[in-house]
Protein backbone atom coordinates (compact mmCIF):
# COMPACT_ATOMS: atom_id res chain seq x y z
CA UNK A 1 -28.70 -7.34 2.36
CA UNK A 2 -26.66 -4.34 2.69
CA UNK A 3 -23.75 -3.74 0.24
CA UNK A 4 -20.57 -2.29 2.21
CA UNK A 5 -19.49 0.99 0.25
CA UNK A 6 -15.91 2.14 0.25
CA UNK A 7 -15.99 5.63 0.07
CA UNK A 8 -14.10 7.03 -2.61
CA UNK A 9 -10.45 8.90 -1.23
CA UNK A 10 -10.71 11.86 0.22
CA UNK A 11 -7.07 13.09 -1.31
CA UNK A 12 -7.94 13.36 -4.97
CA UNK A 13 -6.72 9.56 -5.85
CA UNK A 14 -7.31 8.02 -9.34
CA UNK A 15 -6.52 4.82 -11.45
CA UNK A 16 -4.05 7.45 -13.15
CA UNK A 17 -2.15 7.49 -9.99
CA UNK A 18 -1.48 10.21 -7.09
CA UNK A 19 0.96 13.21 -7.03
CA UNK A 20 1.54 13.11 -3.44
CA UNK A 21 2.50 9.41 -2.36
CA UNK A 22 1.48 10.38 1.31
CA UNK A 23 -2.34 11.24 0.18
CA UNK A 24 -2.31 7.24 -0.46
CA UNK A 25 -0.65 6.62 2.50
CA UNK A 26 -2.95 8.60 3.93
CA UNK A 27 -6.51 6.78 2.46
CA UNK A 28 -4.63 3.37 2.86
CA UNK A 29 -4.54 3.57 6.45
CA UNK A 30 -7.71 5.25 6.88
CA UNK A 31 -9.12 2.39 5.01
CA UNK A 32 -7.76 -0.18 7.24
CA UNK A 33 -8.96 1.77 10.30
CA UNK A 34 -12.28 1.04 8.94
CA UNK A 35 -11.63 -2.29 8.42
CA UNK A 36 -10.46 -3.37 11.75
CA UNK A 37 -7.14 -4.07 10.06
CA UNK A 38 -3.90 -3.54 11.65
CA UNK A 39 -1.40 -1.28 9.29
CA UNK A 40 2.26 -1.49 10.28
CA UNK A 41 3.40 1.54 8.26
CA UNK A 42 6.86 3.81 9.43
CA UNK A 43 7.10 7.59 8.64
CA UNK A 44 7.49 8.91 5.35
CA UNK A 45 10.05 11.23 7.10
CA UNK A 46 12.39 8.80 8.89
CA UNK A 47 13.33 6.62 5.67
CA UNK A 48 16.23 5.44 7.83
CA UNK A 49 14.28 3.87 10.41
CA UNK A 50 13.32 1.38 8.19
CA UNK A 51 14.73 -1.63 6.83
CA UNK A 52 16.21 -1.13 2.78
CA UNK A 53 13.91 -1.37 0.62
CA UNK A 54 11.16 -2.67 2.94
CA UNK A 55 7.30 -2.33 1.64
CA UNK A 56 5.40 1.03 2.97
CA UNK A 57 2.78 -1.32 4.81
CA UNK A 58 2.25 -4.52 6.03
CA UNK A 59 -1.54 -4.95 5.89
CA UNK A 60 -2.91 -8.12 8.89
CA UNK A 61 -5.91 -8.39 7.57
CA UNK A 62 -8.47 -11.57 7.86
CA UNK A 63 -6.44 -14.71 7.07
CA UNK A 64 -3.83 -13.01 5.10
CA UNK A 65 -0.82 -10.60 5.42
CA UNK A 66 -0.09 -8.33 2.07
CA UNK A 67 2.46 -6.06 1.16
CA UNK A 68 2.39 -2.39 -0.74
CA UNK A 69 4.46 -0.10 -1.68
CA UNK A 70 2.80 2.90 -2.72
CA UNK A 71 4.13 5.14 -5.72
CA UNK A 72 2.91 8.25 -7.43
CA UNK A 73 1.90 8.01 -10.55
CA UNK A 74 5.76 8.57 -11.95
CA UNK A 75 7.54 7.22 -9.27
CA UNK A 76 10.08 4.59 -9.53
CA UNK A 77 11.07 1.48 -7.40
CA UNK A 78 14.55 1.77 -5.86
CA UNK A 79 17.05 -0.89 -6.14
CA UNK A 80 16.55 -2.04 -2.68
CA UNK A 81 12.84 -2.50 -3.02
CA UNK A 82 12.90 -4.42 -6.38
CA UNK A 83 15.35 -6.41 -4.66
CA UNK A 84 12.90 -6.88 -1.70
CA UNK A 85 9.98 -7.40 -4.07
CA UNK A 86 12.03 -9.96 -6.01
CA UNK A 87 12.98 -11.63 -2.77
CA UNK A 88 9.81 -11.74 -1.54
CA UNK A 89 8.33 -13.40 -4.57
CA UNK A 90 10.88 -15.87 -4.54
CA UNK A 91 10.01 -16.88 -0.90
CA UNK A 92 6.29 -16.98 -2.16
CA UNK A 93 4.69 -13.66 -1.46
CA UNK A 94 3.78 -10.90 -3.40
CA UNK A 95 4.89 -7.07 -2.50
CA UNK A 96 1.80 -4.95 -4.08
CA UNK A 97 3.18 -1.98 -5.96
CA UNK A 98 0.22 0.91 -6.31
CA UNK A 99 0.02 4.42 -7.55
CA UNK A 100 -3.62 4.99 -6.46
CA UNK A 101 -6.35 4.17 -3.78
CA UNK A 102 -8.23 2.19 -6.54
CA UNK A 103 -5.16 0.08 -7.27
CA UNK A 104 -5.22 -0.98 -3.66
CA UNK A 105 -8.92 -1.90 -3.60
CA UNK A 106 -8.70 -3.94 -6.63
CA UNK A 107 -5.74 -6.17 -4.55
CA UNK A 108 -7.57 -6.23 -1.32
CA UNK A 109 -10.86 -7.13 -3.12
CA UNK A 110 -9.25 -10.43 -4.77
């Protein structure tokens, strides 16, 4: 049997987090490409396009739907998306928060 190898990012990602949020953006939806996943994601450049405080991607992958938003490695959660993320555990789902593309293997691996 064949073992299916992620490649690691091509933007310079580590556990330590990322400098430039859209290099994750970047391997996260070239990632899902791969997979056959579909990535609802809006542009980085038309924040008000999107709903406040909504997640940077909803992921449809095989039997489940996740959530991330995707920091650098100092970046901090707005008020509107800890209010989403609190809202969304509340109704039962989890929003992902991750500063790297290793943080957002480790979630789609479990």
């Amino acid at each position: 049997m064949v073992a299916r190898m992620t490649p690691m990012p091509t933007h310079g990602n580590t556990s330590s987090g990322v400098t430039e949020e859209g290099d994750l953006h970047d391997d996260i939806s070239d990632e899902c490409t791969k997979r056959g996943w579909i990535a609802l994601h809006g542009s980085m450049a038309h924040r008000t396009h999107r709903t406040d405080g909504e997640p940077d991607f909803v992921i449809i992958a095989e039997n489940r739907v996740l959530f991330f938003e995707c920091k650098t490695k100092t970046g901090k959660m707005s008020t509107d998306q800890l209010g989403m993320q609190a809202h969304a555990k509340k109704l039962g789902h989890t929003i992902h928060v991750v500063r790297s593309f290793e943080e957002f293997l480790n979630v789609i691996r479990q």
